[in-house]
Protein backbone atom coordinates (compact mmCIF):
# COMPACT_ATOMS: atom_id res chain seq x y z
CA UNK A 1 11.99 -13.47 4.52
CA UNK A 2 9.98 -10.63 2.60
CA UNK A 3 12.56 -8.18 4.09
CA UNK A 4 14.23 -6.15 1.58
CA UNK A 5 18.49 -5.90 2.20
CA UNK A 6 18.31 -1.73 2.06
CA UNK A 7 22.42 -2.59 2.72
CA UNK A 8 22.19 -3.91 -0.69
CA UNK A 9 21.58 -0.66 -2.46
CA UNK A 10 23.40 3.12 -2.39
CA UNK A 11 22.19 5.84 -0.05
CA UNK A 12 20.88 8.05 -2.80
CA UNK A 13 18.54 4.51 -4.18
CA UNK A 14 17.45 4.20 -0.33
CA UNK A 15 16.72 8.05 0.21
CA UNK A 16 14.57 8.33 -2.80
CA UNK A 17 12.49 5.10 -1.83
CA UNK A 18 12.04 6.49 1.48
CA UNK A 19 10.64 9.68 -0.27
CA UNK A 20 8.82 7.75 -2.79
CA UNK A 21 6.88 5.27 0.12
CA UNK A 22 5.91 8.48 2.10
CA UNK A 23 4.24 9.19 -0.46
CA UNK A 24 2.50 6.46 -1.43
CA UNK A 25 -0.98 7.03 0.04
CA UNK A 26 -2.98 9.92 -0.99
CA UNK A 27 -4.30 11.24 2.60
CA UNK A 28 -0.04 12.40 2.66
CA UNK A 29 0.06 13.50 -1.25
CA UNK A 30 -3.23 15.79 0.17
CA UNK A 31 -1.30 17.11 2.86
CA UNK A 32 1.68 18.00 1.15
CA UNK A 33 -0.64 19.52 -1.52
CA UNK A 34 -1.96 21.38 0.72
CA UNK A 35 0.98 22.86 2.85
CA UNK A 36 2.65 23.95 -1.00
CA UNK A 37 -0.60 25.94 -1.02
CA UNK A 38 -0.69 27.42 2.35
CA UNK A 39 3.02 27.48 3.23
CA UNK A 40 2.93 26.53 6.80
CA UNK A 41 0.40 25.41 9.29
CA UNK A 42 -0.22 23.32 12.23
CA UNK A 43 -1.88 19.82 12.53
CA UNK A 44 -5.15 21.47 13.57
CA UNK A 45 -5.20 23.42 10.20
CA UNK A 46 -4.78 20.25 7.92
CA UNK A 47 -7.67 18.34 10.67
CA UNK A 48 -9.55 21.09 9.29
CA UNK A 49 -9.07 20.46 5.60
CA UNK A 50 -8.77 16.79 5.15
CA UNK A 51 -11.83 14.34 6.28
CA UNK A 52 -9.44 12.41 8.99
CA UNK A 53 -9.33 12.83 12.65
CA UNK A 54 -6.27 14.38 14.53
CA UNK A 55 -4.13 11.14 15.43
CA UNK A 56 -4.33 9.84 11.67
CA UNK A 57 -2.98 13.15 10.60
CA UNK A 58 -0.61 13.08 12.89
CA UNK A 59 0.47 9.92 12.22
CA UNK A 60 0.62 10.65 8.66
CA UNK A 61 2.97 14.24 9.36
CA UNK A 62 4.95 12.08 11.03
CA UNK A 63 5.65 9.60 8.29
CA UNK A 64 5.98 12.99 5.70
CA UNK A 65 8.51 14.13 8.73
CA UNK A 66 10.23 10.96 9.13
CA UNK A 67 10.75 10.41 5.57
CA UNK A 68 12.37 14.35 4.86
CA UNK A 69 9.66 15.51 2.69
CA UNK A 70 8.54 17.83 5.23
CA UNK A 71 9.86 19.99 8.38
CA UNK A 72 7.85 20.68 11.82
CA UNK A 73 9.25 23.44 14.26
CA UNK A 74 7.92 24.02 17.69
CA UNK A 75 5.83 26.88 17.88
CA UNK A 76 4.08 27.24 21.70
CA UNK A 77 2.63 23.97 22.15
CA UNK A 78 2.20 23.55 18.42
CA UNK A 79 4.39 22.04 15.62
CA UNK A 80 4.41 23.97 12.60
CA UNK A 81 4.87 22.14 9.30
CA UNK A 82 6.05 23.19 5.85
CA UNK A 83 7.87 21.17 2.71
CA UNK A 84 11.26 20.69 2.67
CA UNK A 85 12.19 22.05 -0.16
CA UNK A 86 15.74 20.56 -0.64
CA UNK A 87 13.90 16.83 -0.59
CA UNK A 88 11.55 18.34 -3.48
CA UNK A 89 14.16 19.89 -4.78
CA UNK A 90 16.14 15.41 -4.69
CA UNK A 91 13.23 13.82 -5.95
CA UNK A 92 12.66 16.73 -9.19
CA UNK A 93 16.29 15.89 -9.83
CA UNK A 94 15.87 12.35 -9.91
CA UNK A 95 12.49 12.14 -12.04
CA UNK A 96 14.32 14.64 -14.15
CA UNK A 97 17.54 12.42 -14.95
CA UNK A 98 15.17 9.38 -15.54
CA UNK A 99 13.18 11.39 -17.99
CA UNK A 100 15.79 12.95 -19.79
CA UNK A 101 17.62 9.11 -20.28
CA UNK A 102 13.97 7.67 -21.62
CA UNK A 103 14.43 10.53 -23.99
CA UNK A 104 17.43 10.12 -25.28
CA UNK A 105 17.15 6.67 -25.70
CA UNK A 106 13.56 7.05 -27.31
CA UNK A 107 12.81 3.97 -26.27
CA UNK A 108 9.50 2.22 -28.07
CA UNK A 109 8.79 -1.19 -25.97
C-alpha cells in the first residue's frame, strides 16, 4: 500500500524519476549548483558554503551519488565530487523531447 510498482514502468521512466527525486530538495539543487561552479571539491568545501553541518551534507552527496547525478573519487582520505555530466547530459535530453512535443502540438488547455 502507498508503494509505487517501479516494475510497472521502463528503465529510462525509472532512471529519470530517480534523477528527478534527487533533486527534489533545494539543500541538493545548492550543491549541485555549486560543484557546476567550482568543478570539483570535497564535502568540507560544500560544509563551507551551504548553512548545514557535515553529516546532512553528506547525507545529501550521497543521495546526488546514489541517484547518478554526481561522481565522488577517493582522493587521500577525502572523496572528491563533481557532476556527472552524462546524467545532465539524460535529463537535458528528456526535458528537451517533452518541450519540443508541447511545441509542436501548441497545446492551449
Amino acid at each position: 500500500m502507498g508503494a509505487t510498482k517501479t516494475e510497472n514502468f521502463t528503465g529510462k521512466q525509472n532512471s529519470i524519476a530517480t534523477m528527478i527525486k534527487a533533486l527534489g530538495h533545494p539543500a541538493r539543487i545548492a550543491i549541485i549548483e555549486y560543484l557546476v561552479k567550482v568543478d570539483t571539491c570535497i564535502c568540507g568545501d560544500i560544509v563551507n558554503e551551504l548553512p548545514l553541518a557535515q553529516p546532512t551534507i553528506s547525507q545529501h552527496l550521497k543521495e546526488l551519488k546514489n541517484a547518478g547525478l554526481i561522481k565522488g573519487n577517493v582522493e587521500g582520505n577525502s572523496i572528491c565530487y563533481c557532476i556527472d555530466e552524462k546524467a545532465i547530459d539524460k535529463l537535458q535530453k528528456y526535458f528537451s523531447t517533452i518541450a519540443a512535443k508541447l511545441e509542436k502540438k501548441n497545446n492551449c488547455c
